[in-house]
PDB file of N, CA and C in Angstrom:
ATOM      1  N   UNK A   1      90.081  88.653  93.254  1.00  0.00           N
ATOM      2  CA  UNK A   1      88.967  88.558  94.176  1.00  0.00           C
ATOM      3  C   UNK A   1      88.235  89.893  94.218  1.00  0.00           C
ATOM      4  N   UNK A   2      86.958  89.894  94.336  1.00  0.00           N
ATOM      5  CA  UNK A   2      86.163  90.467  94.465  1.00  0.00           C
ATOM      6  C   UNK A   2      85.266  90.745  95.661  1.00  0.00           C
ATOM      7  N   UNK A   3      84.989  91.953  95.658  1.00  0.00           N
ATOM      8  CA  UNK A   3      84.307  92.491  97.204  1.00  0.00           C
ATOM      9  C   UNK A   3      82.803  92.538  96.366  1.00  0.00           C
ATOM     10  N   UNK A   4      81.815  92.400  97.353  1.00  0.00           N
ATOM     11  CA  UNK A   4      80.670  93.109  97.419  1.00  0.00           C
ATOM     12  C   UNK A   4      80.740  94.642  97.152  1.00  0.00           C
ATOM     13  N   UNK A   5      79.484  95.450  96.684  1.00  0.00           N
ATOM     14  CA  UNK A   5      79.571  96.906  97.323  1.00  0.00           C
ATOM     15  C   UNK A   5      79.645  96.845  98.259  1.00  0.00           C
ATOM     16  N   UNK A   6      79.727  98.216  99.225  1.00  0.00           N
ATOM     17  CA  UNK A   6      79.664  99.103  99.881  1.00  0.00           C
ATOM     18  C   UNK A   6      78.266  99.224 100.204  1.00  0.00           C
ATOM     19  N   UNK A   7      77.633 100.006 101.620  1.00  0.00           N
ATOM     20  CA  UNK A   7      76.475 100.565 101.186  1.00  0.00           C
ATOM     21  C   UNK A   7      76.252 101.482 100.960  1.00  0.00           C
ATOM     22  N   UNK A   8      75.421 102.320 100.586  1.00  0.00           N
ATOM     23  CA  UNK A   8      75.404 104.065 100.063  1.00  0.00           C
ATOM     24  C   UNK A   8      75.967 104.791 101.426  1.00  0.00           C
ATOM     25  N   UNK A   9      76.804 105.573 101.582  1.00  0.00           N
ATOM     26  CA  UNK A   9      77.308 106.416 102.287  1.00  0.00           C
ATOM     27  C   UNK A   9      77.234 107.443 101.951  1.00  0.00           C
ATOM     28  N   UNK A  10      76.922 108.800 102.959  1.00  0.00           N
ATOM     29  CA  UNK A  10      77.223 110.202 102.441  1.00  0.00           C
ATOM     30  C   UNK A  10      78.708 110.715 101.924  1.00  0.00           C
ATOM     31  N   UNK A  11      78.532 111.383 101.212  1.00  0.00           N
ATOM     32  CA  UNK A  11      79.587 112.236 101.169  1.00  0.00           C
ATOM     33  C   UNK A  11      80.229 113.277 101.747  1.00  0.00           C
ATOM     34  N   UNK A  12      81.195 113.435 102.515  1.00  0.00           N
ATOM     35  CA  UNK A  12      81.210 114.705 103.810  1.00  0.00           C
ATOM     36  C   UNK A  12      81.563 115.801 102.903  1.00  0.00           C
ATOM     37  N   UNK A  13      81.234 116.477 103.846  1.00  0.00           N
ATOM     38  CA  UNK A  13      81.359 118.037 103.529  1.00  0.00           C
ATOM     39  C   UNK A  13      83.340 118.656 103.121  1.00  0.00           C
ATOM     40  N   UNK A  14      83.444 118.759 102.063  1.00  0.00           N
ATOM     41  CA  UNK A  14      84.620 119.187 102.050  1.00  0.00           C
ATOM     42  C   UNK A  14      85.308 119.689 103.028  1.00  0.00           C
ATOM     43  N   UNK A  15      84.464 121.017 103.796  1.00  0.00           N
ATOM     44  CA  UNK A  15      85.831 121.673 104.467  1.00  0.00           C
ATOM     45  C   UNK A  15      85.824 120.891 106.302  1.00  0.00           C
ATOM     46  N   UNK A  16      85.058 119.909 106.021  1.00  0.00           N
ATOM     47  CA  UNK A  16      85.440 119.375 107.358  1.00  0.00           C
ATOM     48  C   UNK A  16      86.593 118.368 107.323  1.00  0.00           C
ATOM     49  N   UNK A  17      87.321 117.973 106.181  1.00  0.00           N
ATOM     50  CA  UNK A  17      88.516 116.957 106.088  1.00  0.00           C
ATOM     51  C   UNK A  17      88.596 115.513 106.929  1.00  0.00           C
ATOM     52  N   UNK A  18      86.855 115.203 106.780  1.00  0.00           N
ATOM     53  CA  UNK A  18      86.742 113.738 106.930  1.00  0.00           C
ATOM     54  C   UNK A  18      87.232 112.977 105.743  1.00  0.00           C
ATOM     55  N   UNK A  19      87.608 112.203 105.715  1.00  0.00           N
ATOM     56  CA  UNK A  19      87.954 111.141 104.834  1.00  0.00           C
ATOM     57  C   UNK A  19      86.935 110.751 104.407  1.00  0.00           C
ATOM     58  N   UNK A  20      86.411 110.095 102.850  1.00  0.00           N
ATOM     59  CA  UNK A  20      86.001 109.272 102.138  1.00  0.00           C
ATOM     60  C   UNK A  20      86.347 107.992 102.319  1.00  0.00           C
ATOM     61  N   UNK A  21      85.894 106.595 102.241  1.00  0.00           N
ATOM     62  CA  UNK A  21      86.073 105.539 102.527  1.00  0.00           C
ATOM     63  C   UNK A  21      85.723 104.939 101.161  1.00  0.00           C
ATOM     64  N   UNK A  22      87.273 104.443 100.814  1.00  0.00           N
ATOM     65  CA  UNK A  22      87.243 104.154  99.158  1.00  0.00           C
ATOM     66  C   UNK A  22      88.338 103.350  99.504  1.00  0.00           C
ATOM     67  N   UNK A  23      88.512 102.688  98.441  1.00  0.00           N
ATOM     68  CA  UNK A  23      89.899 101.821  98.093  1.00  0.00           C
ATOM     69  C   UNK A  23      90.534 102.519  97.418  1.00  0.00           C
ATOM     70  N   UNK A  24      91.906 102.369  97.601  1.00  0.00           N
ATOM     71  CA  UNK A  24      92.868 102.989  96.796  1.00  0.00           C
ATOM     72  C   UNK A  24      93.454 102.116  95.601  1.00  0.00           C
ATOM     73  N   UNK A  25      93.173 100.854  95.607  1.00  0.00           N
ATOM     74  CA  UNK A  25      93.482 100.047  94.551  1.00  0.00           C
ATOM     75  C   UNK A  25      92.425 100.088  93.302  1.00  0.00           C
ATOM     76  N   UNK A  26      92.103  98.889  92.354  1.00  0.00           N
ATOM     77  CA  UNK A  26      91.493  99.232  91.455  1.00  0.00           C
ATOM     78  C   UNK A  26      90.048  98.749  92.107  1.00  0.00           C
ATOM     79  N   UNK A  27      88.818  98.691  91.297  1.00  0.00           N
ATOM     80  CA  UNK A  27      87.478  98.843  91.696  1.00  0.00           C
ATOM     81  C   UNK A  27      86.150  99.690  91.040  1.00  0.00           C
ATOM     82  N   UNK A  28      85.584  99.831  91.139  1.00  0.00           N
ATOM     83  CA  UNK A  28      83.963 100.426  90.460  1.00  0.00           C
ATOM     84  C   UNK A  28      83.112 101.268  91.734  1.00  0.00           C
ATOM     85  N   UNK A  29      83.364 102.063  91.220  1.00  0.00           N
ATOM     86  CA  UNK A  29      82.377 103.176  91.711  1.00  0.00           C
ATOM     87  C   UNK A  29      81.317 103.710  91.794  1.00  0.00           C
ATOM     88  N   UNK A  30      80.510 104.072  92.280  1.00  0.00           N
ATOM     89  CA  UNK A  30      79.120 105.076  91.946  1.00  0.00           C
ATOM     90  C   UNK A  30      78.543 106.218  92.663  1.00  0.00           C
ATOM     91  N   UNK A  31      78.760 107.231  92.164  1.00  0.00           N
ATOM     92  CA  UNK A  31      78.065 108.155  93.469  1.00  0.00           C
ATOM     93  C   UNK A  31      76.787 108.785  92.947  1.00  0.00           C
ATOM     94  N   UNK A  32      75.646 108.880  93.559  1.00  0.00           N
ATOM     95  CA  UNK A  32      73.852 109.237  93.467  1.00  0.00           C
ATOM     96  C   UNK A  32      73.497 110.331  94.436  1.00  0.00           C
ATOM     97  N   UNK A  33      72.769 111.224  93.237  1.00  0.00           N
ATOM     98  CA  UNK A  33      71.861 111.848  94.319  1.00  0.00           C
ATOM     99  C   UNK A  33      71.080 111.368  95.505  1.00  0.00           C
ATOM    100  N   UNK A  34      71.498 112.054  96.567  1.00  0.00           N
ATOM    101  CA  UNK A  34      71.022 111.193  97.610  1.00  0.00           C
ATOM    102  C   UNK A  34      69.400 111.496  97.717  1.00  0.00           C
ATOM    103  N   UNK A  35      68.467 112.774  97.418  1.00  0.00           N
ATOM    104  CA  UNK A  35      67.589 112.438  97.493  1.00  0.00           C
ATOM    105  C   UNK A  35      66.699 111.868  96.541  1.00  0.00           C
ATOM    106  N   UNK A  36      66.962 111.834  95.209  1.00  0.00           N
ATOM    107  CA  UNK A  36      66.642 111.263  94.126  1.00  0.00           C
ATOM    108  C   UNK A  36      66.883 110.218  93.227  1.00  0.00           C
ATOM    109  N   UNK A  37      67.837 109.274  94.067  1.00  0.00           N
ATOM    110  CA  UNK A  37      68.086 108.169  93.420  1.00  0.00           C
ATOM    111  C   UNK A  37      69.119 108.523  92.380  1.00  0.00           C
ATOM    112  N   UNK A  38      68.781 109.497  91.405  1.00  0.00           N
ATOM    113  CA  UNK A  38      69.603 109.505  90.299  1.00  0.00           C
ATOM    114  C   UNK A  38      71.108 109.586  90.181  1.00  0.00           C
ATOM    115  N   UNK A  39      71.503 108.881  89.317  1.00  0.00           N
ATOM    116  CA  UNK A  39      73.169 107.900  88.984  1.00  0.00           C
ATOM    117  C   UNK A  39      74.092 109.499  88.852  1.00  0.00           C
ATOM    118  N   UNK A  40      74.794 109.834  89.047  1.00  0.00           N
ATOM    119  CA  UNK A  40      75.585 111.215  88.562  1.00  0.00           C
ATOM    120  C   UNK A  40      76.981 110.143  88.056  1.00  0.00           C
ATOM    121  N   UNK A  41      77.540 109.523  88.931  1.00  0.00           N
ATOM    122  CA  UNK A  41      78.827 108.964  87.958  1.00  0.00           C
ATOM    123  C   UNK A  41      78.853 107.320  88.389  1.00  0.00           C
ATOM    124  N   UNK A  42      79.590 106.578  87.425  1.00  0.00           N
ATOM    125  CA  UNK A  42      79.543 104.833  87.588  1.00  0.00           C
ATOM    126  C   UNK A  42      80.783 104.608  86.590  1.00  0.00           C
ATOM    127  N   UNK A  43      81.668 104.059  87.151  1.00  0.00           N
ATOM    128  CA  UNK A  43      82.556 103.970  86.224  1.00  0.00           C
ATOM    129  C   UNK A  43      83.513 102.991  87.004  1.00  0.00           C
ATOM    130  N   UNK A  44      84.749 102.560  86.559  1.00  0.00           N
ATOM    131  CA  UNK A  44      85.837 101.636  87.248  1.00  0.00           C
ATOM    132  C   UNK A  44      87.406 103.184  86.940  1.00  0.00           C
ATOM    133  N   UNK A  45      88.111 101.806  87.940  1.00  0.00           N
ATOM    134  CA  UNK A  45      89.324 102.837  87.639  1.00  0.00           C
ATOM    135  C   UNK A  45      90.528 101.754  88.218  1.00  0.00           C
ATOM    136  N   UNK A  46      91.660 102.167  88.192  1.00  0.00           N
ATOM    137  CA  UNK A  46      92.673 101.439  88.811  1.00  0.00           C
ATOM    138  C   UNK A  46      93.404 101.528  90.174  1.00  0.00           C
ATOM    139  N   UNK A  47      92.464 103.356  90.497  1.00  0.00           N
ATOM    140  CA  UNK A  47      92.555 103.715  92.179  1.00  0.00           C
ATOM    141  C   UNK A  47      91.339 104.164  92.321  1.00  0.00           C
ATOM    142  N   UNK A  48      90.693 103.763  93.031  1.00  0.00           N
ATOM    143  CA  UNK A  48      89.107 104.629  93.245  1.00  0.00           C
ATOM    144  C   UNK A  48      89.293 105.384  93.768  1.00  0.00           C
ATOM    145  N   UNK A  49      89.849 105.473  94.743  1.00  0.00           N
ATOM    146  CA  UNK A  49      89.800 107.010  95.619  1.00  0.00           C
ATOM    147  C   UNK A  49      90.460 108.047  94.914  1.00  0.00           C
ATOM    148  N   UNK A  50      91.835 108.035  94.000  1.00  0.00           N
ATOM    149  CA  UNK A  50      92.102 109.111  93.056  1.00  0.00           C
ATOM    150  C   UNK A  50      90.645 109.410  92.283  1.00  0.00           C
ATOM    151  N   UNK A  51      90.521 108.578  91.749  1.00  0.00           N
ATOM    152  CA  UNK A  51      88.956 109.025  90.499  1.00  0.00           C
ATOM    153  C   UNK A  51      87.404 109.845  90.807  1.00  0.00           C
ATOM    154  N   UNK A  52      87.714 108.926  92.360  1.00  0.00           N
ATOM    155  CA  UNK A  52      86.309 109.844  93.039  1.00  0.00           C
ATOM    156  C   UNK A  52      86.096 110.914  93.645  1.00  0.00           C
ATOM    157  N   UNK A  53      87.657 111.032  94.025  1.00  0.00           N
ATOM    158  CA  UNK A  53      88.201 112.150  94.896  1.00  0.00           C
ATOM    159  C   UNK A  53      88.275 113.273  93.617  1.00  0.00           C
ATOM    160  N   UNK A  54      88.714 112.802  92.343  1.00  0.00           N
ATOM    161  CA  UNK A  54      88.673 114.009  91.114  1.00  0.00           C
ATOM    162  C   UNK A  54      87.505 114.296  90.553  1.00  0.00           C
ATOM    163  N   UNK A  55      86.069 113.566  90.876  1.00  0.00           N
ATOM    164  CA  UNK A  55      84.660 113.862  90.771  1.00  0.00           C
ATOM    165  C   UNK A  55      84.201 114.940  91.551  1.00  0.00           C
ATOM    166  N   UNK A  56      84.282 114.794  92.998  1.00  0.00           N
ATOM    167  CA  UNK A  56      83.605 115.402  94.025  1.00  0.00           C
ATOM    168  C   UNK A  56      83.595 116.770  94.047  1.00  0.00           C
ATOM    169  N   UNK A  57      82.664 117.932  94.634  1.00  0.00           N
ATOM    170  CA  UNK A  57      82.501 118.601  94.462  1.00  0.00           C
ATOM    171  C   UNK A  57      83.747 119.974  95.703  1.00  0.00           C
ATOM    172  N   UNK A  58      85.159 120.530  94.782  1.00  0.00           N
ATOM    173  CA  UNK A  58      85.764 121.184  96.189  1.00  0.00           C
ATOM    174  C   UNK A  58      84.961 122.524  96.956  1.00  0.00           C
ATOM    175  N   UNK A  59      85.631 122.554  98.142  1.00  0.00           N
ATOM    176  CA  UNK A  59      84.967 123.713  98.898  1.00  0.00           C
ATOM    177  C   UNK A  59      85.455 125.256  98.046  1.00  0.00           C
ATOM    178  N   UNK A  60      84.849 126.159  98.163  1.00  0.00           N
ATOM    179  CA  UNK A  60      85.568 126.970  97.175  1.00  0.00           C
ATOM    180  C   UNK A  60      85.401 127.551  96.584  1.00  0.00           C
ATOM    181  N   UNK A  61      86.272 128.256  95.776  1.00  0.00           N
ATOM    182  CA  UNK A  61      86.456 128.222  94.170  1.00  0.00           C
ATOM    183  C   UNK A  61      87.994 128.728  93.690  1.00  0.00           C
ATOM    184  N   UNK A  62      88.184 128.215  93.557  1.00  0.00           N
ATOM    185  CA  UNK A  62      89.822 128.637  92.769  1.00  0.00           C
ATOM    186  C   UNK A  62      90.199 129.080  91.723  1.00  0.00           C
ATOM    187  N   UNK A  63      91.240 130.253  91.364  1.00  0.00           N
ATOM    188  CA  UNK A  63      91.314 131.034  89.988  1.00  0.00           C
ATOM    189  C   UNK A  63      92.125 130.119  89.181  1.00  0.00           C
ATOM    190  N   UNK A  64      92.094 128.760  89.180  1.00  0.00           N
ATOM    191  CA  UNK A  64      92.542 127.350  88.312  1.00  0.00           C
ATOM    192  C   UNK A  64      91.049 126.842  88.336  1.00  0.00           C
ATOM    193  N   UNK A  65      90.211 127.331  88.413  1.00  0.00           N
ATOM    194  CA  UNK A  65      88.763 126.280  88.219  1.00  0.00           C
ATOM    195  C   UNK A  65      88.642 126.377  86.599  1.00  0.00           C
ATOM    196  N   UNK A  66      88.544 127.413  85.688  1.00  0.00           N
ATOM    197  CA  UNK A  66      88.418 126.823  84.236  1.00  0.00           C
ATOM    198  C   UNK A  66      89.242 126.244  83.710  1.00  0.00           C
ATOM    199  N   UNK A  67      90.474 126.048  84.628  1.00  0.00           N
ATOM    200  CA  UNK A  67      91.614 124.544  83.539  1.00  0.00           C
ATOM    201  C   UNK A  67      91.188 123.217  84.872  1.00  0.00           C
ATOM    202  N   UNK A  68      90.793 123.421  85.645  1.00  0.00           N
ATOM    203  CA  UNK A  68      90.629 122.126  86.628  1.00  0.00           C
ATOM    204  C   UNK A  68      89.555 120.977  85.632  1.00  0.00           C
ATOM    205  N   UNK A  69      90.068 119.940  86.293  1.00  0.00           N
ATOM    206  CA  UNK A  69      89.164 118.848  85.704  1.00  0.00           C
ATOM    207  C   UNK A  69      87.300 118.745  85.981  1.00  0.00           C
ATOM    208  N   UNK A  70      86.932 118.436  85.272  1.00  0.00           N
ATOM    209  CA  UNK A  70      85.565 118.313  85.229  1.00  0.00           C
ATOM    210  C   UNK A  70      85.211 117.758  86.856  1.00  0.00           C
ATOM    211  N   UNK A  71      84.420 118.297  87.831  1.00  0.00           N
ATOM    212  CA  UNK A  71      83.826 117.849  89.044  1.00  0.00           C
ATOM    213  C   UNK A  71      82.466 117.826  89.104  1.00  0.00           C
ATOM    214  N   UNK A  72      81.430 117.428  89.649  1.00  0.00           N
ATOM    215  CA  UNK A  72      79.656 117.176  90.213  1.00  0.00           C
ATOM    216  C   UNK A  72      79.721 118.523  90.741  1.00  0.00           C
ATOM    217  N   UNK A  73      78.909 119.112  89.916  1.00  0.00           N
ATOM    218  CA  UNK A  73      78.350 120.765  89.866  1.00  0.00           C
ATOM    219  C   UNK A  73      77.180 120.506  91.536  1.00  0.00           C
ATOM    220  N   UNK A  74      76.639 119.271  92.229  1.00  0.00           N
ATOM    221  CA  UNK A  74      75.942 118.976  93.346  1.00  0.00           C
ATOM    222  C   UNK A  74      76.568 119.012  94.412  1.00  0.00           C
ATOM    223  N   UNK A  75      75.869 119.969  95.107  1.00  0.00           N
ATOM    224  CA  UNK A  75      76.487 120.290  96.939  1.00  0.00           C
ATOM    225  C   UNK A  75      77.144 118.535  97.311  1.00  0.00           C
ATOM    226  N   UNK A  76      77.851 118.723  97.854  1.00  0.00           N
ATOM    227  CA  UNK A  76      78.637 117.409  98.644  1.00  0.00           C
ATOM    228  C   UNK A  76      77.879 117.298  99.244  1.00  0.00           C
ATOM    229  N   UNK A  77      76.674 117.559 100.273  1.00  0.00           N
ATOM    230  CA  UNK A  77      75.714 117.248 101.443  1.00  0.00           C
ATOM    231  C   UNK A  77      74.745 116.750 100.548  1.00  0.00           C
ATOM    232  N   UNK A  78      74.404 116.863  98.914  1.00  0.00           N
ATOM    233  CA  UNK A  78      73.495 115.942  98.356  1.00  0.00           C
ATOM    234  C   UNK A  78      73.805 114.830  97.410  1.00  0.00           C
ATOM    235  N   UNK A  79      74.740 114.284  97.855  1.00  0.00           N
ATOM    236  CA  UNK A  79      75.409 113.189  97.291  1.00  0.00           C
ATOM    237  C   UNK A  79      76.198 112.239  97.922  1.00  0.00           C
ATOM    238  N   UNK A  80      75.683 110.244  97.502  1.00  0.00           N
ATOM    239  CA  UNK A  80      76.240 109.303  98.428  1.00  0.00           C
ATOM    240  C   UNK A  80      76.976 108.384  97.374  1.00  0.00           C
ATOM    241  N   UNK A  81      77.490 108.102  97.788  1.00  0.00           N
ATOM    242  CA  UNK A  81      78.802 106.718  97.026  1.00  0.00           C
ATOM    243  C   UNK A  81      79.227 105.356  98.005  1.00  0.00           C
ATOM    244  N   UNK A  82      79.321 104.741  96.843  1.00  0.00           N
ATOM    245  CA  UNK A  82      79.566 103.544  97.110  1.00  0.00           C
ATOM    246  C   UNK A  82      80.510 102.750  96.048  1.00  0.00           C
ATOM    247  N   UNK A  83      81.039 101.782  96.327  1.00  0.00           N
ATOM    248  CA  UNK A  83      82.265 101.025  96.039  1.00  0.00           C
ATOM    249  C   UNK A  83      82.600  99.680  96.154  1.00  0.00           C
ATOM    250  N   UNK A  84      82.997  99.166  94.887  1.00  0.00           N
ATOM    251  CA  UNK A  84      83.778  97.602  95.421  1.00  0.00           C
ATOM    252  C   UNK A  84      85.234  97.501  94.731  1.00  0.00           C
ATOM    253  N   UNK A  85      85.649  96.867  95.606  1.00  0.00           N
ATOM    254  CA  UNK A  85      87.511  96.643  95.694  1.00  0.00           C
ATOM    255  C   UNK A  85      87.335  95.197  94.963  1.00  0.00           C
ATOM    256  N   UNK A  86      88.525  95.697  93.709  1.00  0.00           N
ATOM    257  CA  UNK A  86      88.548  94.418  92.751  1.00  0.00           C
ATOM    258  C   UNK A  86      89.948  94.331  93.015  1.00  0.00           C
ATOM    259  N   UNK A  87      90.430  92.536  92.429  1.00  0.00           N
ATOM    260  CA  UNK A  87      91.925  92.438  92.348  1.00  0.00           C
ATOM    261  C   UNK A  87      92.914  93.306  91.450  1.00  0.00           C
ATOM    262  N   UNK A  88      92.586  93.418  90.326  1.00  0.00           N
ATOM    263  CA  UNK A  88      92.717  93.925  89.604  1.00  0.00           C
ATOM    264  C   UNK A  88      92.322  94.713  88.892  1.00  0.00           C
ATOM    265  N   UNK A  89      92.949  95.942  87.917  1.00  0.00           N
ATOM    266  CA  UNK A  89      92.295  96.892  86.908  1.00  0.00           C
ATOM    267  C   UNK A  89      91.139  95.808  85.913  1.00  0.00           C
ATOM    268  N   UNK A  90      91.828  94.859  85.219  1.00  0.00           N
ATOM    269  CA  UNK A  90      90.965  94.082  84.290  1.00  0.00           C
ATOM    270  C   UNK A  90      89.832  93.802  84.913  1.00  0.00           C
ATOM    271  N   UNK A  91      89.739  93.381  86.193  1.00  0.00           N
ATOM    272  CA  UNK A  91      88.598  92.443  86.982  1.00  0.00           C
ATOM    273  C   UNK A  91      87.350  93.783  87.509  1.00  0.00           C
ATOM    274  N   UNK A  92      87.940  94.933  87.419  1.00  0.00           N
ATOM    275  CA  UNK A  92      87.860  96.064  87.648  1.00  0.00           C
ATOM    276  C   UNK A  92      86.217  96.801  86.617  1.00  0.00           C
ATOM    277  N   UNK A  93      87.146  96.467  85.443  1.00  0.00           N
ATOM    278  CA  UNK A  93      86.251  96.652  84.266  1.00  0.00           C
ATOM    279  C   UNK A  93      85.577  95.393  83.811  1.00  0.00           C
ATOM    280  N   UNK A  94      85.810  94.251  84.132  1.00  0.00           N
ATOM    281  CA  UNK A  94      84.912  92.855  83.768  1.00  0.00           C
ATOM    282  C   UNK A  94      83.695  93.831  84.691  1.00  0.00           C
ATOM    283  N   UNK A  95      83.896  93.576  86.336  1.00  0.00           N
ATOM    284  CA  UNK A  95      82.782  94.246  87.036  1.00  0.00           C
ATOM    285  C   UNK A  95      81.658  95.422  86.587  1.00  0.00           C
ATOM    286  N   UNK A  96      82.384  96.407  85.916  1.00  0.00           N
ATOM    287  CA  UNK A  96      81.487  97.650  85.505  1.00  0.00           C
ATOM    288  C   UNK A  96      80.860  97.146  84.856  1.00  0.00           C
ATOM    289  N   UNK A  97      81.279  96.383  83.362  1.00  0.00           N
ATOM    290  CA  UNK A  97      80.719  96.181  82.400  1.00  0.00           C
ATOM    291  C   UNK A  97      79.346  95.335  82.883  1.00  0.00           C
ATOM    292  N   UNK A  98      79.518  94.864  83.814  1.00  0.00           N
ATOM    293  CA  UNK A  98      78.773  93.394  83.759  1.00  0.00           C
ATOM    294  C   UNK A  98      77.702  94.338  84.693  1.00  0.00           C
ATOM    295  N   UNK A  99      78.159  94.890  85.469  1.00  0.00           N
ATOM    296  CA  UNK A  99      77.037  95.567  86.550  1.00  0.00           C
ATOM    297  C   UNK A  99      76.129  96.612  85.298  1.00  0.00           C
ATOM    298  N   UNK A 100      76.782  97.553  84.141  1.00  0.00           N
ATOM    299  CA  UNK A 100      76.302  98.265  83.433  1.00  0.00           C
ATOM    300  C   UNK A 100      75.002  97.584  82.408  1.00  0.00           C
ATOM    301  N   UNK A 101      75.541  96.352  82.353  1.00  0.00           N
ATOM    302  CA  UNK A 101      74.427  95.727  81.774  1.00  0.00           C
ATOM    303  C   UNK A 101      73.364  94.754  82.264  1.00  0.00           C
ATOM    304  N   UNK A 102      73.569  94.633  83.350  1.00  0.00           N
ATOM    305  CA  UNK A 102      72.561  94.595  84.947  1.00  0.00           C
ATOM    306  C   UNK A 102      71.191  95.648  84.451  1.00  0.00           C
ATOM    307  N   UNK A 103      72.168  96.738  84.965  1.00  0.00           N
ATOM    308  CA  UNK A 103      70.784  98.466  85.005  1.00  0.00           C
ATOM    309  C   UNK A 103      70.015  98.155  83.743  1.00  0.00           C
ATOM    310  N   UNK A 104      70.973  98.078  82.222  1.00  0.00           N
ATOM    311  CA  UNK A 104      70.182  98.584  81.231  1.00  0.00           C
ATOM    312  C   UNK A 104      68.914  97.119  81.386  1.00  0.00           C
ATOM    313  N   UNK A 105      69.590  95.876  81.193  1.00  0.00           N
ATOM    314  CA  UNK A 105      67.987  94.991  81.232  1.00  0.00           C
ATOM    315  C   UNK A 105      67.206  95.065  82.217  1.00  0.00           C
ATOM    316  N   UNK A 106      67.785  95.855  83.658  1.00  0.00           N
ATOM    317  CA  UNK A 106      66.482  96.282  84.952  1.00  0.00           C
ATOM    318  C   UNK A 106      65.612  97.004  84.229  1.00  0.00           C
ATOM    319  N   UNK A 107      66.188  98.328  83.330  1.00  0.00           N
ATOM    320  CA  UNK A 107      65.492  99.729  82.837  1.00  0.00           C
ATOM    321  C   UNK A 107      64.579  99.200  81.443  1.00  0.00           C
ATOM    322  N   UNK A 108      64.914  98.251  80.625  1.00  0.00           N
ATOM    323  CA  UNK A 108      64.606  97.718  79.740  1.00  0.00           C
ATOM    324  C   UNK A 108      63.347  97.355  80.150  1.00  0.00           C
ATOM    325  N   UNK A 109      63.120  96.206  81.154  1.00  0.00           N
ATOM    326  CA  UNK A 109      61.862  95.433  81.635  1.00  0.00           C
ATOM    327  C   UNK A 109      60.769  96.749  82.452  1.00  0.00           C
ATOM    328  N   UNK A 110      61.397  97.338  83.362  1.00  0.00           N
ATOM    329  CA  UNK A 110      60.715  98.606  83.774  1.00  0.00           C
ATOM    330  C   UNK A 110      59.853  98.990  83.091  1.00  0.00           C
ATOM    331  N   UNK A 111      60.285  99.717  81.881  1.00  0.00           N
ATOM    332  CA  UNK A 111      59.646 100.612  80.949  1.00  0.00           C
ATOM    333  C   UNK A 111      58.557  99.392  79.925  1.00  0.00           C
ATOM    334  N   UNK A 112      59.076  98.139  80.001  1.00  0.00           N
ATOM    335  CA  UNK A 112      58.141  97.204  78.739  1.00  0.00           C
ATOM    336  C   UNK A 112      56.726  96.957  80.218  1.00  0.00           C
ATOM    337  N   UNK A 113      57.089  96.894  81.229  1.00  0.00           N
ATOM    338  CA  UNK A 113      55.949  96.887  81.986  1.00  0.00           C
ATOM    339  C   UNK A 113      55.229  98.397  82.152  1.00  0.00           C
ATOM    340  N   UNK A 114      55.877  99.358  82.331  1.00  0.00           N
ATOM    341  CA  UNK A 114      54.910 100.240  82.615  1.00  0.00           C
ATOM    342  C   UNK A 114      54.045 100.800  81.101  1.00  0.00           C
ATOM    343  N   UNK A 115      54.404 100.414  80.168  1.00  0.00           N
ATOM    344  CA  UNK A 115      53.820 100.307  78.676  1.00  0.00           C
ATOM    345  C   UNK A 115      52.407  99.167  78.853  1.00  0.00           C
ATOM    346  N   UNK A 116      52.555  97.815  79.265  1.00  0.00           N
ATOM    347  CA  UNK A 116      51.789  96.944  79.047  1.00  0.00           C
ATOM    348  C   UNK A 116      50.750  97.815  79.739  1.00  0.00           C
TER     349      UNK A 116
END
């Protein structure tokens, strides 16, 4: 079974230790510049909140930051996410895929109209 998204939510500020509101099971992700629309990450996983929580940007900087994993170089105050809780990892990635090829024929028709 499958959830709806989420709606765009902010992202809190690291050093205030609000919680993110994610699923911990498997699911599809996305987090956007909040004032520009633009996509920074979209992907599935088998825990969302591990995956998004290893995106986000920490408060900081730590003398392990050049072996740390790749994070959104964007202030946490300019960035929102959103989420849907799948049954499963497989159902997980059926979802991405299917949502990924959603955007490209939205972006496809976009651009053949603003041409005509």
């Amino acid at each position: 079974m499958m959830t709806g998204f989420t709606a765009w939510k902010p992202v809190p500020h690291p050093d205030w230790g609000t919680p993110v509101d994610l699923p911990v099971g498997p699911g599809v992700y996305a987090i956007r510049h909040a004032s520009t629309g633009e996509m920074l990450a979209f992907g599935h996983s088998p825990n969302v909140a591990r995956e998004v929580g290893s995106l986000l940007p920490l408060s900081g900087t730590s003398r392990w930051a050049p072996f740390a994993p790749r994070r959104l170089t964007v202030r946490s105050d300019e960035l929102e996410y959103r989420s849907c809780a799948a049954a499963s990892a497989s159902d997980a990635k059926l979802l991405a895929e299917r949502l990924r090829g959603r955007r490209e024929v939205f972006w496809r028709r976009r651009m053949a109209a603003s041409w005509a």
